[in-house]
N, C-alpha and C. Protein backbone atom coordinates (compact mmCIF):
# COMPACT_ATOMS: atom_id res chain seq x y z
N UNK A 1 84.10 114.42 80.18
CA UNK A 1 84.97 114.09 81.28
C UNK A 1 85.04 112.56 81.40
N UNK A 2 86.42 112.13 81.64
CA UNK A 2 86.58 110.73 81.81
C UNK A 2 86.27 110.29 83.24
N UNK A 3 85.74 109.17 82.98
CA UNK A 3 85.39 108.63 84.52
C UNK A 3 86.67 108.51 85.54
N UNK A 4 87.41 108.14 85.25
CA UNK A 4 88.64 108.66 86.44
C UNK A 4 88.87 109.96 86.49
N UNK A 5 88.25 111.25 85.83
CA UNK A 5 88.50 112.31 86.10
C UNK A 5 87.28 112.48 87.13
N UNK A 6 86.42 111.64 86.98
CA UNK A 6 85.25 112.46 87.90
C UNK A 6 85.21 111.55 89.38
N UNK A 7 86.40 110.89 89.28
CA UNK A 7 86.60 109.81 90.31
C UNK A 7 87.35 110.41 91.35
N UNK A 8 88.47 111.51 90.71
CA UNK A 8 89.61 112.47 91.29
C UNK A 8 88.66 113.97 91.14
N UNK A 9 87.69 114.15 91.45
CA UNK A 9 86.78 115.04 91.47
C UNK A 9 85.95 114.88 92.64
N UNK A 10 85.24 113.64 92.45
CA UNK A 10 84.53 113.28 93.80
C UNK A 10 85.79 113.40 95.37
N UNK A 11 86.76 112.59 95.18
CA UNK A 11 87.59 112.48 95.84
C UNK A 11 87.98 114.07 96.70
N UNK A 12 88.20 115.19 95.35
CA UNK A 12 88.56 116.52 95.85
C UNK A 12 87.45 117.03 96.46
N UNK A 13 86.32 116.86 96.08
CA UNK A 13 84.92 117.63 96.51
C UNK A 13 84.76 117.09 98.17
N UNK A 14 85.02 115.45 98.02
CA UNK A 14 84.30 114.90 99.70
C UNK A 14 85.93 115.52 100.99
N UNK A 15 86.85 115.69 100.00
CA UNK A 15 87.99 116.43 100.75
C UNK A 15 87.62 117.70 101.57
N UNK A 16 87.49 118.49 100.38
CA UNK A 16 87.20 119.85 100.60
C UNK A 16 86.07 119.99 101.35
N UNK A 17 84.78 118.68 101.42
CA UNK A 17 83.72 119.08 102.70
C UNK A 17 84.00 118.88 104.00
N UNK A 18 85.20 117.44 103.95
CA UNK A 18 85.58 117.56 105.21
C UNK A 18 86.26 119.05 106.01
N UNK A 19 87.30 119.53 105.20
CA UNK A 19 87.80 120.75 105.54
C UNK A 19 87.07 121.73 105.92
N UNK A 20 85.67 122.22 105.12
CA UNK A 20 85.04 123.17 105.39
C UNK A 20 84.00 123.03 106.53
N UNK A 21 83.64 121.74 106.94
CA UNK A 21 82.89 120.89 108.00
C UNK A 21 83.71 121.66 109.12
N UNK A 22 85.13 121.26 109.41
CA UNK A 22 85.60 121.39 110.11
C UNK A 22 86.21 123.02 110.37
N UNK A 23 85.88 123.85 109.21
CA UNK A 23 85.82 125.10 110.02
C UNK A 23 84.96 125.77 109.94
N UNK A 24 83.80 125.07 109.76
CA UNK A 24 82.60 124.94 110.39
C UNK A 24 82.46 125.23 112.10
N UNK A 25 82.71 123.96 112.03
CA UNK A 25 82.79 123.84 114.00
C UNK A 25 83.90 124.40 114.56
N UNK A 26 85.00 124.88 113.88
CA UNK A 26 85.50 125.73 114.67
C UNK A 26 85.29 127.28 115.06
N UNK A 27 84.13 127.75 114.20
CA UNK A 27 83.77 129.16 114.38
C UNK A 27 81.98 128.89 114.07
N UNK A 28 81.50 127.86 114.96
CA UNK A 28 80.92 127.43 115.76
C UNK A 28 80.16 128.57 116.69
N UNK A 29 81.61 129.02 117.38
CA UNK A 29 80.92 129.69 118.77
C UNK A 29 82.39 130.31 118.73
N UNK A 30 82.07 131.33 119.38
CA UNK A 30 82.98 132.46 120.01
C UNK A 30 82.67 133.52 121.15
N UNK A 31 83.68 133.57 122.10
CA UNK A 31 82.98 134.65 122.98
C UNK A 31 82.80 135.79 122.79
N UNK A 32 81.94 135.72 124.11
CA UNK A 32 81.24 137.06 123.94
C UNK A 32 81.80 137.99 123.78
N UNK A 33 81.49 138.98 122.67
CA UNK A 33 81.75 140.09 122.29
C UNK A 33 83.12 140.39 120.89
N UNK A 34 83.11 138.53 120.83
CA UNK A 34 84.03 138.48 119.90
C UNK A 34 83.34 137.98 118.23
N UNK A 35 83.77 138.38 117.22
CA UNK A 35 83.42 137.80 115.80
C UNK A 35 84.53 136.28 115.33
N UNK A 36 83.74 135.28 115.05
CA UNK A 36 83.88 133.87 114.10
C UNK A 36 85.60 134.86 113.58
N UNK A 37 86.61 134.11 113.40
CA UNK A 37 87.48 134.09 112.19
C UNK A 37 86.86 134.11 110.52
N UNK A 38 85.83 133.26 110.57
CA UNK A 38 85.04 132.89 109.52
C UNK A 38 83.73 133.20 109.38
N UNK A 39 83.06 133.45 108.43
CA UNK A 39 81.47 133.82 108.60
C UNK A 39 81.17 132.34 108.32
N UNK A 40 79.90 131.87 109.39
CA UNK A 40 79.74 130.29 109.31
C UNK A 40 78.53 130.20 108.03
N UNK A 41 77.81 131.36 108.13
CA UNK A 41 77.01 131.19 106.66
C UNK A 41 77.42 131.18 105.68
N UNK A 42 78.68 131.77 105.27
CA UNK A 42 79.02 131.81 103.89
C UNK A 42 79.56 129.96 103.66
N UNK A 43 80.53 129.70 105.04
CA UNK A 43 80.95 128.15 104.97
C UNK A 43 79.71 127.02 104.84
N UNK A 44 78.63 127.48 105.40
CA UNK A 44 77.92 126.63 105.13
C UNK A 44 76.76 126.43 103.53
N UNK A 45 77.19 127.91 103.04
CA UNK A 45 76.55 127.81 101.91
C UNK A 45 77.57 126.96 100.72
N UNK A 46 78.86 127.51 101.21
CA UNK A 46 79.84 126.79 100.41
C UNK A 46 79.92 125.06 100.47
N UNK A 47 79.81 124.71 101.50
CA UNK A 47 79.50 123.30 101.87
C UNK A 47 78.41 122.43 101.88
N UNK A 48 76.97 123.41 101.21
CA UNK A 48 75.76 123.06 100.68
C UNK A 48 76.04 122.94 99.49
N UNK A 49 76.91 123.97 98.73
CA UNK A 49 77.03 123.67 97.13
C UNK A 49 77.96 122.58 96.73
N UNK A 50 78.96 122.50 97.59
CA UNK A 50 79.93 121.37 97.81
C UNK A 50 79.11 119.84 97.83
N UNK A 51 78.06 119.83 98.20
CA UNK A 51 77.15 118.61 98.65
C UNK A 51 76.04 118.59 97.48
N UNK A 52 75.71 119.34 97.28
CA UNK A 52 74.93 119.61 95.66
C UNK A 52 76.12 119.00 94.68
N UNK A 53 76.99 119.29 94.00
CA UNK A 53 78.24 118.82 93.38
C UNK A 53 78.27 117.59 93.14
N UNK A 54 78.61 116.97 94.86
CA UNK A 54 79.23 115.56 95.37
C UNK A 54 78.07 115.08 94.64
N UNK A 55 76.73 115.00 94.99
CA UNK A 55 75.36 113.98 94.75
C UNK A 55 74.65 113.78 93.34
N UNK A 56 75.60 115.23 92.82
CA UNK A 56 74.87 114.91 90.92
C UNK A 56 75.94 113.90 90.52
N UNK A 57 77.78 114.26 91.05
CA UNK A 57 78.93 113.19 90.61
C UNK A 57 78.27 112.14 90.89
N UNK A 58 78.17 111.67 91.95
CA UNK A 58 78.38 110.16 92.59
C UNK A 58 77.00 109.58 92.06
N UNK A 59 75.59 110.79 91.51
CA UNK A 59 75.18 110.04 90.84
C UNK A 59 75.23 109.35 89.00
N UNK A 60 76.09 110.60 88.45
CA UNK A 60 76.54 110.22 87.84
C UNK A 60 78.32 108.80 87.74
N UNK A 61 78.16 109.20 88.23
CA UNK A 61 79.33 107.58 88.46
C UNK A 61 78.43 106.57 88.58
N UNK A 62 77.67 106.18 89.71
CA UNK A 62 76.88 105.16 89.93
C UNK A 62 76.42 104.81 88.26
N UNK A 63 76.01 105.87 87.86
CA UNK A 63 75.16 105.65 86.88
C UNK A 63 75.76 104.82 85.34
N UNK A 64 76.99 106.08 85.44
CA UNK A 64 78.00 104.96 84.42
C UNK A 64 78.62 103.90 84.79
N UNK A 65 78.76 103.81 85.90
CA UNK A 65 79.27 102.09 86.59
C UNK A 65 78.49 101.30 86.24
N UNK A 66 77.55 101.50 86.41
CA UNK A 66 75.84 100.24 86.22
C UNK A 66 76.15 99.99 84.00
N UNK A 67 76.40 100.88 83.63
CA UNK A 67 76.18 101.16 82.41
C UNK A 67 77.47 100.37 81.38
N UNK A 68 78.36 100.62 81.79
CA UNK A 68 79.72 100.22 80.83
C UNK A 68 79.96 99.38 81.27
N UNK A 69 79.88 98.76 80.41
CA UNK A 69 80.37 97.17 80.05
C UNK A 69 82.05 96.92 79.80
N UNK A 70 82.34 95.67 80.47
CA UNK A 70 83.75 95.41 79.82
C UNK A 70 83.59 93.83 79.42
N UNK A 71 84.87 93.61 79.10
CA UNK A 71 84.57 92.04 78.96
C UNK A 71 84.39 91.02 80.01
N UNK A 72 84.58 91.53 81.51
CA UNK A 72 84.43 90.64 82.41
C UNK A 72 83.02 91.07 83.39
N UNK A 73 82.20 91.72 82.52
CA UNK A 73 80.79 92.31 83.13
C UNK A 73 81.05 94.21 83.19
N UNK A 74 79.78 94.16 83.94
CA UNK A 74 80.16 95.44 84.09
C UNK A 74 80.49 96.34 85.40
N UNK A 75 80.70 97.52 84.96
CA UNK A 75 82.20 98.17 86.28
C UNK A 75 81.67 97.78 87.57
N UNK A 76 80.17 98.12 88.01
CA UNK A 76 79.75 97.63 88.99
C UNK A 76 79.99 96.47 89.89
N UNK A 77 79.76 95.42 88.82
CA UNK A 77 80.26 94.41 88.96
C UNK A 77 81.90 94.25 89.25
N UNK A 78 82.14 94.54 88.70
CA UNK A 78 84.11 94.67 88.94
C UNK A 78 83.95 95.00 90.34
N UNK A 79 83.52 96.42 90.26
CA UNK A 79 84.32 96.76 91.79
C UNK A 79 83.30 95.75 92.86
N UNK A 80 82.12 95.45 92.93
CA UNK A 80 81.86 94.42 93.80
C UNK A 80 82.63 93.07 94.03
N UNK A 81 83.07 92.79 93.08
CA UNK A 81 84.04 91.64 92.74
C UNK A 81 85.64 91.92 93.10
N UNK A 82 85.92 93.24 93.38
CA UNK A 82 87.63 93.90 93.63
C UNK A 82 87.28 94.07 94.75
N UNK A 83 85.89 94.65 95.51
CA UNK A 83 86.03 94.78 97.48
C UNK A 83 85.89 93.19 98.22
N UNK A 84 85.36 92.40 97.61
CA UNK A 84 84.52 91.37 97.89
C UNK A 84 86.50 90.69 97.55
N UNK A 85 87.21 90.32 96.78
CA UNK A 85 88.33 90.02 96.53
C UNK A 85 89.49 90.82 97.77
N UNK A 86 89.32 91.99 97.81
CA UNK A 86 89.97 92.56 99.13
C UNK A 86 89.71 91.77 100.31
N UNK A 87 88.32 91.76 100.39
CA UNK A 87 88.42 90.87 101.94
C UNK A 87 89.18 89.83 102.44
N UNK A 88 88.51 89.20 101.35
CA UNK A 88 89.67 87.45 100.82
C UNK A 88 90.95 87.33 100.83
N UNK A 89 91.55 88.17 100.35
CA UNK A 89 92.83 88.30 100.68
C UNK A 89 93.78 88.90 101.94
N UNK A 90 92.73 89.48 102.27
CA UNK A 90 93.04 89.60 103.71
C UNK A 90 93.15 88.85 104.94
N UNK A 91 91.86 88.15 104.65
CA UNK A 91 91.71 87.22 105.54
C UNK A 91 92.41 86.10 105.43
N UNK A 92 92.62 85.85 104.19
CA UNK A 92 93.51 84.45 103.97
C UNK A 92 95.35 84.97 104.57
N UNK A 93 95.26 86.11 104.02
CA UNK A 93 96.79 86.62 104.50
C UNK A 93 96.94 86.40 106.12
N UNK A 94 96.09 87.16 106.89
CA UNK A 94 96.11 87.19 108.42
C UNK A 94 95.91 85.59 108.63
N UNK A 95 95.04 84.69 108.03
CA UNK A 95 94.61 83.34 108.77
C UNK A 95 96.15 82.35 108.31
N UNK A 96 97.13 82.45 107.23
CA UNK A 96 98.52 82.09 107.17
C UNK A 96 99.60 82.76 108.01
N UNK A 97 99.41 83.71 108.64
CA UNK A 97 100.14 84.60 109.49
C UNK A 97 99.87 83.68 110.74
N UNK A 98 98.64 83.47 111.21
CA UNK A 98 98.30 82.50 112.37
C UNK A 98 98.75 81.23 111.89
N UNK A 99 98.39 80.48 111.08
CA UNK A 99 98.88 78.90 110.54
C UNK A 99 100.45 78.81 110.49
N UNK A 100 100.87 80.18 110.78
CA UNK A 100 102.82 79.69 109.98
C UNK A 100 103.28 80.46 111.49
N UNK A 101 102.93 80.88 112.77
CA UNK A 101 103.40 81.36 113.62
C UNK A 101 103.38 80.08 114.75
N UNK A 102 103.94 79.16 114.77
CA UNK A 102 104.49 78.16 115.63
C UNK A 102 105.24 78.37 117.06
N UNK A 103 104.65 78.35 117.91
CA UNK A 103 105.82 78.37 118.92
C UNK A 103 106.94 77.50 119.22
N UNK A 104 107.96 78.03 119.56
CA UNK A 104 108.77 76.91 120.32
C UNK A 104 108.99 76.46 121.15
N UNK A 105 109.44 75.22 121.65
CA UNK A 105 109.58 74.67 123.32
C UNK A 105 110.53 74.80 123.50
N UNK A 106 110.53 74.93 124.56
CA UNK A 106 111.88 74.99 125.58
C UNK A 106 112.47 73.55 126.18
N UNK A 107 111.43 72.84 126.39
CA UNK A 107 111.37 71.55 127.00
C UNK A 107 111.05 70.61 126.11
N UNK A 108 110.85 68.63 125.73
CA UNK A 108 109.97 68.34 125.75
C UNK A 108 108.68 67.69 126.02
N UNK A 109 108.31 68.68 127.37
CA UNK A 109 107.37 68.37 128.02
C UNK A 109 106.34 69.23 127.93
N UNK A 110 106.90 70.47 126.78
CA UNK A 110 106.03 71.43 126.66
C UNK A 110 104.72 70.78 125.67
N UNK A 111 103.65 71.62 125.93
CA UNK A 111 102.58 71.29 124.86
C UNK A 111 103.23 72.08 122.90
N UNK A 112 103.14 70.66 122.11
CA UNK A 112 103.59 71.65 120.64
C UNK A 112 102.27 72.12 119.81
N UNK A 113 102.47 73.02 119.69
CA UNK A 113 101.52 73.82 118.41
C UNK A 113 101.86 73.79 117.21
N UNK A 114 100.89 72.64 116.43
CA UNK A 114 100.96 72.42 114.89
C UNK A 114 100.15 73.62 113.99
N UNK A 115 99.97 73.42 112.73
CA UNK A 115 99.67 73.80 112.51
C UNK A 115 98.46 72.73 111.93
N UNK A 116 97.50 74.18 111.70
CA UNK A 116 95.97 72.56 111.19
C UNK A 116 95.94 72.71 109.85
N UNK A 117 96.33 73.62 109.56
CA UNK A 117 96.65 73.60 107.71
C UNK A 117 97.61 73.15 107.00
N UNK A 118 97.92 73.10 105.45
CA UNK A 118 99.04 73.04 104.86
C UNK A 118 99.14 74.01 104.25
N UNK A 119 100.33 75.19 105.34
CA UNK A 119 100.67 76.49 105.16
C UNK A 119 100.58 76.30 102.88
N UNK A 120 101.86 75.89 102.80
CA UNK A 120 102.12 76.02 101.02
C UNK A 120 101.12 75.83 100.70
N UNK A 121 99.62 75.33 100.29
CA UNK A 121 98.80 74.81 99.98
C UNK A 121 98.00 76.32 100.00
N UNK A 122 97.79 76.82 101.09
CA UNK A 122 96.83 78.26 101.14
C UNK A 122 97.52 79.10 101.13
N UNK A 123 99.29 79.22 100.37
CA UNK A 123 99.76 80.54 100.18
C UNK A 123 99.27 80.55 98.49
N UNK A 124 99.35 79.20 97.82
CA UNK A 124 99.15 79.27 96.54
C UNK A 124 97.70 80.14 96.43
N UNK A 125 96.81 79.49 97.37
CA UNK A 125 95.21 80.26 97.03
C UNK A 125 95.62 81.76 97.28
N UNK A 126 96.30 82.29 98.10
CA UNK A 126 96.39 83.63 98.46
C UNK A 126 96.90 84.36 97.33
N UNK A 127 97.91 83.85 96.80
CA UNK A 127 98.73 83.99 95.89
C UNK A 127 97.95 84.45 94.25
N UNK A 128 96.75 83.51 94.49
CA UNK A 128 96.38 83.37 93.00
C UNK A 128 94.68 84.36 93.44
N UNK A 129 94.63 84.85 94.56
CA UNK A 129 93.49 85.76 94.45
C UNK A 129 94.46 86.85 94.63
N UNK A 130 95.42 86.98 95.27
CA UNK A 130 95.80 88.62 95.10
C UNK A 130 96.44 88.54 93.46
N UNK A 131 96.39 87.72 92.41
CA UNK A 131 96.35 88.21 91.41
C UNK A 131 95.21 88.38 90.99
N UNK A 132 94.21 87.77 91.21
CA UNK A 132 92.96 87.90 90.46
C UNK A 132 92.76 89.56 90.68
N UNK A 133 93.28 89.54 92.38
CA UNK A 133 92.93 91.34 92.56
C UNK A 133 93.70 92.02 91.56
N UNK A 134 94.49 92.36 91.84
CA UNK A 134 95.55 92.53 90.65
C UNK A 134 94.86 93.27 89.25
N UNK A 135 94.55 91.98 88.78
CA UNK A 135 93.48 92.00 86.95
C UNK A 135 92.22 92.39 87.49
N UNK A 136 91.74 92.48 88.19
CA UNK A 136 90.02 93.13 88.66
C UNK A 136 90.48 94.52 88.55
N UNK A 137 91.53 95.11 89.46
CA UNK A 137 92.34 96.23 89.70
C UNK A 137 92.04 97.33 88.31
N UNK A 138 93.16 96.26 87.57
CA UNK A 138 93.54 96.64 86.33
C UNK A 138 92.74 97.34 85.28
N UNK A 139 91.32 96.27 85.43
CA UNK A 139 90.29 96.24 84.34
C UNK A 139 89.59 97.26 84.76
N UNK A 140 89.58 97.65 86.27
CA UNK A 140 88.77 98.80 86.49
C UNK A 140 89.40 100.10 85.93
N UNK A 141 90.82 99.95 86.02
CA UNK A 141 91.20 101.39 85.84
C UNK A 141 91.39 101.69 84.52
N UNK A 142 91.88 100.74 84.10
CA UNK A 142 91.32 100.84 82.38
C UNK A 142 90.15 101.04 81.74
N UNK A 143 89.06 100.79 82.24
CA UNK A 143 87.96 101.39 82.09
C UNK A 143 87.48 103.27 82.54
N UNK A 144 87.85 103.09 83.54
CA UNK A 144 87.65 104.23 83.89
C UNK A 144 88.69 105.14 83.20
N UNK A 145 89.55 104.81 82.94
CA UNK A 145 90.36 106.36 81.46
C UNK A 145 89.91 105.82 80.18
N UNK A 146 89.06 105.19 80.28
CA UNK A 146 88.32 105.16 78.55
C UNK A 146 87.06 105.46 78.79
N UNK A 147 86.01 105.93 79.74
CA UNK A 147 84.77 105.75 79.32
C UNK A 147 84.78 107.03 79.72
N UNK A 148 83.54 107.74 79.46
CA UNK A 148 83.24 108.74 79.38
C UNK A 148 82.39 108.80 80.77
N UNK A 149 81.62 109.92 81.17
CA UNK A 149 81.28 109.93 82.32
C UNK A 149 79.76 110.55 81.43
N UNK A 150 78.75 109.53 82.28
CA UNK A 150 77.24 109.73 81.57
C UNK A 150 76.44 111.16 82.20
């Protein structure tokens, strides 16, 4: 199995626990003299094996993440380097959203609001980490439909 197959695996498995979690607690409790829609033991055995599943995947992922190498380190590394790159670009996006939102006067006696940056100056940085995200992106997912899952 390819590691993006076991990536869209984990994904279906932590799905399907939410779902079964949740009718879980809905047959919970019922009144008196009435039977669950659902038997909650069978859901919860199903959602024990569901959780058995999830913890051998995710330790196998972890495990091949740490393991495969690309040319810019390895996957681990990537994706610490692609969330850690998410932030950044966020923040730089929202902190130019504030730097380029100027008010206007009506008067001029009003107080003016500059800006303390040079907006063009930190769209280029924004610019050139949401590509870096971009190629971090890239390299991950290309990895993950070539490597095998350990």
């Amino acid at each position: 199995m390819k590691l993006a197959e076991a990536l869209q695996l984990r994904a279906d498995l932590q799905k399907r626990m939410e779902q079964l979690a949740s009718r879980l607690y809905d047959n919970a409790t019922v009144q008196e003299g009435e039977s669950p829609a659902e038997d909650p033991a069978s859901l919860w055995t199903e959602y024990e094996d569901c959780a058995a599943q999830l913890e051998d995947l995710m330790a196998r992922i972890n495990r091949t993440n740490s393991q495969t190498r690309t040319n810019r380190g390895t996957l681990t590394e990537l994706l610490a380097r692609r969330d850690c790159l998410k932030l950044r670009v966020e923040t730089c996006r929202n902190f130019l959203t504030s730097a380029s939102s100027l008010t206007r006067r009506a008067t001029r006696s009003e107080i003016k609001i500059c800006s303390a940056v040079s907006v063009p100056e930190y769209r280029k940085k924004a610019d050139a980490l949401a590509q870096e995200l971009r190629e971090t992106d890239n390299a991950i997912q290309s990895a993950n439909w070539t490597t095998e899952l350990l």
